[in-house]
PDB file of N, CA and C in Angstrom:
ATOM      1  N   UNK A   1       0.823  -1.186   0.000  1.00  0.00           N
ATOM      2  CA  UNK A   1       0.000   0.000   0.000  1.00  0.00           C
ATOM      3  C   UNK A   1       0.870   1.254   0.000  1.00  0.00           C
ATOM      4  N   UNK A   2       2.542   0.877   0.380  1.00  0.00           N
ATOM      5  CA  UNK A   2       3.016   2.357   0.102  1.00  0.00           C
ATOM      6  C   UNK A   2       2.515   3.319  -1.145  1.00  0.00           C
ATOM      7  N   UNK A   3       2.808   2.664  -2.153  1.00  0.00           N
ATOM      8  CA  UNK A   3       2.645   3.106  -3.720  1.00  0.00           C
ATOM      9  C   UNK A   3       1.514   4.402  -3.565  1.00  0.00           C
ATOM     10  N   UNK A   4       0.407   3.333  -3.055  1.00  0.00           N
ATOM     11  CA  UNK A   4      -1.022   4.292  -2.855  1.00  0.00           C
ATOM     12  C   UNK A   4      -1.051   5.188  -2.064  1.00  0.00           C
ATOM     13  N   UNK A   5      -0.757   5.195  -1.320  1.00  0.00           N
ATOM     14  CA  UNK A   5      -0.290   6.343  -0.121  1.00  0.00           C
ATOM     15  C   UNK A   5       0.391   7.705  -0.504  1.00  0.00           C
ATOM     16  N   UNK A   6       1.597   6.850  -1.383  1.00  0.00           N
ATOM     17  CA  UNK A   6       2.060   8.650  -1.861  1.00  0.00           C
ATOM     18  C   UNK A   6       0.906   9.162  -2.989  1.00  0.00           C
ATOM     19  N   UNK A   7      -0.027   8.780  -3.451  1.00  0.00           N
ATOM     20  CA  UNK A   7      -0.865   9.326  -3.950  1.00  0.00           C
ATOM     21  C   UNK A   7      -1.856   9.953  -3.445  1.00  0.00           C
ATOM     22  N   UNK A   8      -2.253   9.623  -2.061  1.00  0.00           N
ATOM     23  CA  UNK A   8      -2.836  10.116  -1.190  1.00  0.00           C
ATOM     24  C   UNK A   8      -2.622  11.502   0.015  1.00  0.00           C
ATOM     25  N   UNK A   9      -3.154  12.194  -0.135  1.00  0.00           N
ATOM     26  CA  UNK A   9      -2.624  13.466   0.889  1.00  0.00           C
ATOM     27  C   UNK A   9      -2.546  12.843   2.302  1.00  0.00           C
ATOM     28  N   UNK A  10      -1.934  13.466   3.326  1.00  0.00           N
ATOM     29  CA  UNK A  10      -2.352  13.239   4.711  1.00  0.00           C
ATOM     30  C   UNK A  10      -3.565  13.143   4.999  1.00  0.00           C
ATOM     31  N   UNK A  11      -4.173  14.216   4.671  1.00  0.00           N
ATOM     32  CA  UNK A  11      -5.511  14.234   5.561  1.00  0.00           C
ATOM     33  C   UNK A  11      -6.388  13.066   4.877  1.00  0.00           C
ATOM     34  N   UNK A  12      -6.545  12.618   3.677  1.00  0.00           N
ATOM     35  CA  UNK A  12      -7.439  11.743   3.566  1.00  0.00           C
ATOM     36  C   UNK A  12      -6.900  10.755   3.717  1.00  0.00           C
ATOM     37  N   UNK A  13      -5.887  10.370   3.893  1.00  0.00           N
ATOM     38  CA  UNK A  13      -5.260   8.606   4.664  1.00  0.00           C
ATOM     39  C   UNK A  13      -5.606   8.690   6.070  1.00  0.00           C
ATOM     40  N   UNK A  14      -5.429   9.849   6.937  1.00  0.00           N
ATOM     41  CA  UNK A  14      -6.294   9.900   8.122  1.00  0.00           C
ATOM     42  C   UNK A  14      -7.531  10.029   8.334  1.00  0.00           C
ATOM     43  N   UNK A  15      -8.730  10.118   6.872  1.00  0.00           N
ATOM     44  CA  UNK A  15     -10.175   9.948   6.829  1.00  0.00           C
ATOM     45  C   UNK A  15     -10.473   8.854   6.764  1.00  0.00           C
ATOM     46  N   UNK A  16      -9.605   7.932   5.758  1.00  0.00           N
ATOM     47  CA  UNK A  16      -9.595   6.260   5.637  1.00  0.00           C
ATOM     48  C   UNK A  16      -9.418   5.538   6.674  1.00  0.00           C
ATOM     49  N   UNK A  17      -8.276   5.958   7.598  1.00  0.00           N
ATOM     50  CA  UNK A  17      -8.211   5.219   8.767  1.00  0.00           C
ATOM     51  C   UNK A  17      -9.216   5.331   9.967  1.00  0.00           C
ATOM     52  N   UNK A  18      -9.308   6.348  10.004  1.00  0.00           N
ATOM     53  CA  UNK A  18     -10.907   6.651  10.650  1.00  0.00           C
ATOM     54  C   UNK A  18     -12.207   6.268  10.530  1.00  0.00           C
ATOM     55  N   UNK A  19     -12.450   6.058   9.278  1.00  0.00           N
ATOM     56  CA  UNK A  19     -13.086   5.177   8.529  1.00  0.00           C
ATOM     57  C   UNK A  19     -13.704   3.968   9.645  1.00  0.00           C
ATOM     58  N   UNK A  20     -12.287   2.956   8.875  1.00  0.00           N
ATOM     59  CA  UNK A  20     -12.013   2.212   9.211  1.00  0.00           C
ATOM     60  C   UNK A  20     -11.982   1.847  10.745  1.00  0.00           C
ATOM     61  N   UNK A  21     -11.573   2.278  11.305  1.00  0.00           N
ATOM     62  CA  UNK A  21     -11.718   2.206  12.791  1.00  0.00           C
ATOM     63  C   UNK A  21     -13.183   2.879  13.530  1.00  0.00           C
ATOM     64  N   UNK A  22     -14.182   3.502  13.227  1.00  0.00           N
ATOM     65  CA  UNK A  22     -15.057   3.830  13.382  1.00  0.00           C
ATOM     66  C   UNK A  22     -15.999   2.526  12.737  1.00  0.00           C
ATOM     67  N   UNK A  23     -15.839   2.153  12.068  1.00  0.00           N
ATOM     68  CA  UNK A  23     -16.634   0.558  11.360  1.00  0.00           C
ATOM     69  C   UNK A  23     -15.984  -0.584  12.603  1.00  0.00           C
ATOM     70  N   UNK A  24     -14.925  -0.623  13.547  1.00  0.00           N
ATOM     71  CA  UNK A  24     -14.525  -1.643  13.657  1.00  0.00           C
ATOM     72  C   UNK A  24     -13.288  -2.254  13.550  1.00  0.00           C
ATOM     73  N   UNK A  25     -12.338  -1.953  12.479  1.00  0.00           N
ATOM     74  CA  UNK A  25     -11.561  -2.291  11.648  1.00  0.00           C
ATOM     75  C   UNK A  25     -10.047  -1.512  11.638  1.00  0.00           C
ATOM     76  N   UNK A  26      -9.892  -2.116  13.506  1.00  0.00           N
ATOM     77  CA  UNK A  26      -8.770  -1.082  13.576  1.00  0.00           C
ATOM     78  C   UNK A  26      -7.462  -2.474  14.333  1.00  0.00           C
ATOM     79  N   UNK A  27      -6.833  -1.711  14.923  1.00  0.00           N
ATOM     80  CA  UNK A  27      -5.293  -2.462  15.137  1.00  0.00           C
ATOM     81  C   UNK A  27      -6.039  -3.990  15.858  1.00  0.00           C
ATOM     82  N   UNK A  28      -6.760  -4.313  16.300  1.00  0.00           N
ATOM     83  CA  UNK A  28      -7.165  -5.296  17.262  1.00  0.00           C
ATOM     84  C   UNK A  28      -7.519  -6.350  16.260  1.00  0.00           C
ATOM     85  N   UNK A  29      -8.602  -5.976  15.393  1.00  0.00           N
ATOM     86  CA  UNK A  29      -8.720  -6.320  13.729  1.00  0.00           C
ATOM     87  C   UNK A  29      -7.787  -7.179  13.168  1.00  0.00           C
ATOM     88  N   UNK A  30      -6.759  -5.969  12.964  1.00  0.00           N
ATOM     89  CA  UNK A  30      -5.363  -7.026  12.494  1.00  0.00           C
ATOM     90  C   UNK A  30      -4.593  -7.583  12.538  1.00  0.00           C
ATOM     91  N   UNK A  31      -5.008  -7.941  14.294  1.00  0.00           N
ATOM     92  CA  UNK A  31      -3.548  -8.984  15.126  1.00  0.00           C
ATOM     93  C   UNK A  31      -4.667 -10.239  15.021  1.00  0.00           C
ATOM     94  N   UNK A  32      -6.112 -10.431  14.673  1.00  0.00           N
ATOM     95  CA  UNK A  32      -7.090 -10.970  14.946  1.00  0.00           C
ATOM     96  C   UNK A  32      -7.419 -11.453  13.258  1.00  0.00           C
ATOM     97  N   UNK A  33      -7.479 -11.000  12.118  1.00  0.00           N
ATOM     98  CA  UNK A  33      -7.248 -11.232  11.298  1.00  0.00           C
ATOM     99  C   UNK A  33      -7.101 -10.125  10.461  1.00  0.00           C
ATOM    100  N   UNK A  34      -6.073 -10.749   9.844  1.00  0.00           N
ATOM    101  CA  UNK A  34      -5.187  -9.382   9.061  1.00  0.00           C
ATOM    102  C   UNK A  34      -5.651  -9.544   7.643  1.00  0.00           C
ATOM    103  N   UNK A  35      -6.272 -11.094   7.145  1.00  0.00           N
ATOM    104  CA  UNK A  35      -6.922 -11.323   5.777  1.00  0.00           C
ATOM    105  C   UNK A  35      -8.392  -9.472   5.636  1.00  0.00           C
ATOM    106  N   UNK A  36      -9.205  -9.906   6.744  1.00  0.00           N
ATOM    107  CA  UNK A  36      -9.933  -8.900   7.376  1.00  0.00           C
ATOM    108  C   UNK A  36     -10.043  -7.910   6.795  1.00  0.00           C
ATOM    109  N   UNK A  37      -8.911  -7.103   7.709  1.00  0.00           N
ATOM    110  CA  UNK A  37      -8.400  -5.773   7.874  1.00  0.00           C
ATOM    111  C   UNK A  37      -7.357  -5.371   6.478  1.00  0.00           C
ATOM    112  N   UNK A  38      -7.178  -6.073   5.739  1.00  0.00           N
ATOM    113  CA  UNK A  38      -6.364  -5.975   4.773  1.00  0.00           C
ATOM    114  C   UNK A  38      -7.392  -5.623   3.768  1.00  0.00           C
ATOM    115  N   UNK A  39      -8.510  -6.374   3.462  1.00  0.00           N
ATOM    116  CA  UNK A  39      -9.930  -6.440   2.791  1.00  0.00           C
ATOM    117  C   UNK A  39     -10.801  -5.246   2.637  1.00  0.00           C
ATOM    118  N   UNK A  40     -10.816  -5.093   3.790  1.00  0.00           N
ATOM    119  CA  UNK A  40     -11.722  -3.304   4.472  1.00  0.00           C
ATOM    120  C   UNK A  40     -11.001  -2.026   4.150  1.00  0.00           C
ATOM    121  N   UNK A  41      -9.602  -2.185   4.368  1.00  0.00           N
ATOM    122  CA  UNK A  41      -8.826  -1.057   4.055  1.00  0.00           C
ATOM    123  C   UNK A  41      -8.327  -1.268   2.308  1.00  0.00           C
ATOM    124  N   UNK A  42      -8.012  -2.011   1.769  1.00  0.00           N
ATOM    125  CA  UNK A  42      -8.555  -2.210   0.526  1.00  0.00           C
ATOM    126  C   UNK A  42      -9.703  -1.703  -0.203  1.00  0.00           C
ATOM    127  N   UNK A  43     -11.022  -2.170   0.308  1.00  0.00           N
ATOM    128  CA  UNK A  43     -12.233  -1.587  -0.065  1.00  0.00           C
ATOM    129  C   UNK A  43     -11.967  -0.189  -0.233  1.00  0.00           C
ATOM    130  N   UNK A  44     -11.809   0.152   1.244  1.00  0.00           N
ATOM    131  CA  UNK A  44     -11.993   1.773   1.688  1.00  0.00           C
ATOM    132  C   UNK A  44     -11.138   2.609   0.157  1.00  0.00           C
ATOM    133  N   UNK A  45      -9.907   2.128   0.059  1.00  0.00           N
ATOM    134  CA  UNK A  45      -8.890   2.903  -0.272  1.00  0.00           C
ATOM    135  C   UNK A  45      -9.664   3.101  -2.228  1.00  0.00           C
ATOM    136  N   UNK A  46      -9.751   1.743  -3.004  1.00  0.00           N
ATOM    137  CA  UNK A  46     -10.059   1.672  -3.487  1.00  0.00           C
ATOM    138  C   UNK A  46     -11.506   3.067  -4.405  1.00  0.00           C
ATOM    139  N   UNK A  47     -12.626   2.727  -2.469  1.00  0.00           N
ATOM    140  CA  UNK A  47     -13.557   3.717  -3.031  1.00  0.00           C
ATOM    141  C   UNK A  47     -12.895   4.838  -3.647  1.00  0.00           C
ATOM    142  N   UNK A  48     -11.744   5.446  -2.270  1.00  0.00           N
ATOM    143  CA  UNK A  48     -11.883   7.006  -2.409  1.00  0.00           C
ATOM    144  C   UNK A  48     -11.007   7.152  -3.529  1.00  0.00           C
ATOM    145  N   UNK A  49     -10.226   6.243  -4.323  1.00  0.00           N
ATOM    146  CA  UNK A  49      -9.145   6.560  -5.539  1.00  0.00           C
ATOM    147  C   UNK A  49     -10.395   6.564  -6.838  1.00  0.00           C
ATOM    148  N   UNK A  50     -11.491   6.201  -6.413  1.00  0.00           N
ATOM    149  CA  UNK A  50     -12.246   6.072  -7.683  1.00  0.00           C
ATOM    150  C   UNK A  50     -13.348   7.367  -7.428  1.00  0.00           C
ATOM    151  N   UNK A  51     -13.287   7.926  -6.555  1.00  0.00           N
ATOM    152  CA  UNK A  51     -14.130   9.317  -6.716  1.00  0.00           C
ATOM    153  C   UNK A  51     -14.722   9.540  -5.373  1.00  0.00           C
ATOM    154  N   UNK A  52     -14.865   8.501  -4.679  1.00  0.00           N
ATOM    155  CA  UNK A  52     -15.842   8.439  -3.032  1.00  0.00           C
ATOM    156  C   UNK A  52     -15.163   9.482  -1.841  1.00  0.00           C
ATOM    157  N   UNK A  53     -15.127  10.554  -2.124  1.00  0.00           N
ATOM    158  CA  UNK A  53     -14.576  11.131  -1.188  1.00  0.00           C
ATOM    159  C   UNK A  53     -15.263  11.669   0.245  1.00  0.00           C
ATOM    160  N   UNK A  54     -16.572  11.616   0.370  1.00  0.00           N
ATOM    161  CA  UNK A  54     -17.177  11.464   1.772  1.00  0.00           C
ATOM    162  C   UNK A  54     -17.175  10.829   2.624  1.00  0.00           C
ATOM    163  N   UNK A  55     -16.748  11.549   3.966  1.00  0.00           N
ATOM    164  CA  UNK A  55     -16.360  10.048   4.765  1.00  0.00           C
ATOM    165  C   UNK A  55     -17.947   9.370   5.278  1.00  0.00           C
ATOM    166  N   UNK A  56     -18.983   9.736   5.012  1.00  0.00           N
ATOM    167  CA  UNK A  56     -20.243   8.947   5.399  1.00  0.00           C
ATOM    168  C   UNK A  56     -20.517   8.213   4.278  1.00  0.00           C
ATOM    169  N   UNK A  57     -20.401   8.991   3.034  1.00  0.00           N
ATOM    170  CA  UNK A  57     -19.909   7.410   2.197  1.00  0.00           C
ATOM    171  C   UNK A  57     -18.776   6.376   1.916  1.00  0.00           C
ATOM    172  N   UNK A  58     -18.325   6.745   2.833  1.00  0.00           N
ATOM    173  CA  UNK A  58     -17.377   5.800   2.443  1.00  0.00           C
ATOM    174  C   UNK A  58     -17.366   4.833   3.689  1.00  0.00           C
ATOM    175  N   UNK A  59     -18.016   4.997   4.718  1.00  0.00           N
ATOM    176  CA  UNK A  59     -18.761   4.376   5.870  1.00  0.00           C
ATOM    177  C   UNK A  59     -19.512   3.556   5.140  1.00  0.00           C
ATOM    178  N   UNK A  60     -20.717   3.667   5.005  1.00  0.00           N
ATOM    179  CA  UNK A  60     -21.473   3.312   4.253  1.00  0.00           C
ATOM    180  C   UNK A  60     -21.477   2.295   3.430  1.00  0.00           C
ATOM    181  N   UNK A  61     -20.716   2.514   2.821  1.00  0.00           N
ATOM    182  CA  UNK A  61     -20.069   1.171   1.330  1.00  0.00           C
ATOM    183  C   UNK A  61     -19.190   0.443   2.271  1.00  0.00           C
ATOM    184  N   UNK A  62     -18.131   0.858   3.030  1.00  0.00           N
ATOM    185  CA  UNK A  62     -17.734  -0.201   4.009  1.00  0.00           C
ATOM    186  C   UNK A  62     -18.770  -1.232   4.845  1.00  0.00           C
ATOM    187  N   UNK A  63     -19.570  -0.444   5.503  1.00  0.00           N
ATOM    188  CA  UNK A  63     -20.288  -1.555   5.881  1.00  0.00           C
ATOM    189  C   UNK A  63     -21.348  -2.246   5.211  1.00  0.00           C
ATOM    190  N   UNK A  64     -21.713  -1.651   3.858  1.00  0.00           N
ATOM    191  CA  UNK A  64     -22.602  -2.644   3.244  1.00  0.00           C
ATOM    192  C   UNK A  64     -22.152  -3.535   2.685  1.00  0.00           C
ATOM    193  N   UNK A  65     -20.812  -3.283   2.006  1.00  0.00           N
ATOM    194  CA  UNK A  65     -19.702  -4.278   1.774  1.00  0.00           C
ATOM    195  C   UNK A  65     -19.324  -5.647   2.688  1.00  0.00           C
ATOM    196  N   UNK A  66     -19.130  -5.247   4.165  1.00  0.00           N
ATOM    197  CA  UNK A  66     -18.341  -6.098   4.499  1.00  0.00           C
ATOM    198  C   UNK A  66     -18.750  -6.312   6.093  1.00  0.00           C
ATOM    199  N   UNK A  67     -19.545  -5.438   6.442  1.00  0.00           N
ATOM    200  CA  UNK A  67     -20.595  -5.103   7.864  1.00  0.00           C
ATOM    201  C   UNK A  67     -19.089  -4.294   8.726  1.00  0.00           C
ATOM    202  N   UNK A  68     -19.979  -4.457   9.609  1.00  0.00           N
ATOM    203  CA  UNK A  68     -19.066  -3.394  11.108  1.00  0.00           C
ATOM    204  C   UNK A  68     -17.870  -4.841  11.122  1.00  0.00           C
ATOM    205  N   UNK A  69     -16.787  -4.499  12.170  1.00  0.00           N
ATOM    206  CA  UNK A  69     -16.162  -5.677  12.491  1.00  0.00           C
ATOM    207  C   UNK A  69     -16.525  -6.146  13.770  1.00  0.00           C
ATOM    208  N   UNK A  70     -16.334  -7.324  13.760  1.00  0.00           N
ATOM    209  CA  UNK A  70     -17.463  -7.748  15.037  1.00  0.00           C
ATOM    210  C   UNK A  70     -18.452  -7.931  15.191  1.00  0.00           C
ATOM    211  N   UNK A  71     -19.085  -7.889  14.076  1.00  0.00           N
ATOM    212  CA  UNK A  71     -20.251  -8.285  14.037  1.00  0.00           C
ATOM    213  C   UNK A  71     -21.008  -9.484  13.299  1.00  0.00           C
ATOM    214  N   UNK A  72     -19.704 -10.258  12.719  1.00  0.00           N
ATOM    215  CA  UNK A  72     -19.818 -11.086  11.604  1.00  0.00           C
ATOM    216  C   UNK A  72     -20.147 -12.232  12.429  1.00  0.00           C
ATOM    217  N   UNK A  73     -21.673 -12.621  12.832  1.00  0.00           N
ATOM    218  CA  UNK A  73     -22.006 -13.728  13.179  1.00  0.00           C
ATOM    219  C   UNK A  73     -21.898 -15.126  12.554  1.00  0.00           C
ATOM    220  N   UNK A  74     -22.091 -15.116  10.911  1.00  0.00           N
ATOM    221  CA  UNK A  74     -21.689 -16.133  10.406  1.00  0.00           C
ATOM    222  C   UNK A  74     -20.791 -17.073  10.801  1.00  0.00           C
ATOM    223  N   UNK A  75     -19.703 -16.034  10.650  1.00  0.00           N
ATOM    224  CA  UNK A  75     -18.251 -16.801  11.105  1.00  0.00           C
ATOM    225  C   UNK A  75     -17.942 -16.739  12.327  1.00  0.00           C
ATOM    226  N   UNK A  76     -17.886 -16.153  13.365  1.00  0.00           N
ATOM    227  CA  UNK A  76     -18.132 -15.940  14.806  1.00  0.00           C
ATOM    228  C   UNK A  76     -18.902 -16.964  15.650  1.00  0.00           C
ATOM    229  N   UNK A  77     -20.268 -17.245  15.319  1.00  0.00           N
ATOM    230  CA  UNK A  77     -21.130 -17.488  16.360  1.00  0.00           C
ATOM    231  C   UNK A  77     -22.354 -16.323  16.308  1.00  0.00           C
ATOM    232  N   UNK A  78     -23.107 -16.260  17.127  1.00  0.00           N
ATOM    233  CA  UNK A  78     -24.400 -15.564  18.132  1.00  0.00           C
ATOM    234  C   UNK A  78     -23.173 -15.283  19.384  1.00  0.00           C
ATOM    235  N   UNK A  79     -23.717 -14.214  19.503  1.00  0.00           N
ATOM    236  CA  UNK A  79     -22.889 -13.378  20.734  1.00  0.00           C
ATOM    237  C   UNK A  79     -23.823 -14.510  22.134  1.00  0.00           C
ATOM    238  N   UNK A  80     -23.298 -14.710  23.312  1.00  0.00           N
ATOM    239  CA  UNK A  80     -23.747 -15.516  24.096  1.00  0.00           C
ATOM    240  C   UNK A  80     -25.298 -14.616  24.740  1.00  0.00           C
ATOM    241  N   UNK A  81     -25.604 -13.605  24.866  1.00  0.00           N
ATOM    242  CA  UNK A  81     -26.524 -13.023  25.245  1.00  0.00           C
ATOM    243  C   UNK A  81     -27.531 -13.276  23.839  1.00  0.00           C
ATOM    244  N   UNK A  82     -27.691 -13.928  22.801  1.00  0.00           N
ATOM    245  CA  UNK A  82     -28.409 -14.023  21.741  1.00  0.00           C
ATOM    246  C   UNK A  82     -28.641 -15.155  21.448  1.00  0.00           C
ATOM    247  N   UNK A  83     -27.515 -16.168  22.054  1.00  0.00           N
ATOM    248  CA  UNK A  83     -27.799 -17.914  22.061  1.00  0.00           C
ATOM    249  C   UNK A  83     -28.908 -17.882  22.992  1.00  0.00           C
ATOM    250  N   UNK A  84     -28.378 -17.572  24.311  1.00  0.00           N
ATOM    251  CA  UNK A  84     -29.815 -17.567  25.266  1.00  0.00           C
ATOM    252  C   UNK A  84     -31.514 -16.990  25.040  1.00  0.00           C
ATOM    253  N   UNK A  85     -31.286 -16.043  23.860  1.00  0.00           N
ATOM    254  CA  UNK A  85     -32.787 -16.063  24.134  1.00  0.00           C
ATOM    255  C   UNK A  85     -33.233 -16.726  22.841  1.00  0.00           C
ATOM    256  N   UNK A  86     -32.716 -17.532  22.039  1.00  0.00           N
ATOM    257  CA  UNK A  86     -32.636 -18.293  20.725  1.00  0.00           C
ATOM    258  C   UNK A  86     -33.438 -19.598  21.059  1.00  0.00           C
ATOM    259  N   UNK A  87     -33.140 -20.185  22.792  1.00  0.00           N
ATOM    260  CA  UNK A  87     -33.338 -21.389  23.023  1.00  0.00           C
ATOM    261  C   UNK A  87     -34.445 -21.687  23.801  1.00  0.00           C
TER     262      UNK A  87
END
């Protein structure tokens, strides 16, 4: 991602990361899975090189893309307060 970066100003690599960490998708993410966090910040970066420069859209398409982090029950489970009232 260097490459992309010098194409990027400061301030909007610090909108992306914000982004990103406001969805979920921050350092904890990527000691936890880095496939993940590699994916999301991908997405993100992607939008804003193709024109997405709002950071509520670019929220937005992150999580319709790929949901909040932590929240991916599929692969996770039911959070234990959601098994219990399931049964």
């Amino acid at each position: 991602m260097s490459s992309i970066e010098k194409n990027i100003a400061p301030a909007d690599l610090e909108m992306i990361r914000s982004v990103l960490d406001d969805a979920g998708y921050d350092a904890s993410v990527l000691v936890e899975d880095q496939c993940l966090f590699d994916t999301a910040a991908l997405l993100v970066t992607k939008l804003f090189l193709s024109g997405v420069d709002s950071r509520s859209a670019l929220a937005a398409k992150l999580e319709w893309q790929l949901g909040r982090a932590g929240t991916r029950y599929a692969i996770q489970g039911l959070p234990l307060e959601s098994q219990a009232s399931k049964s």
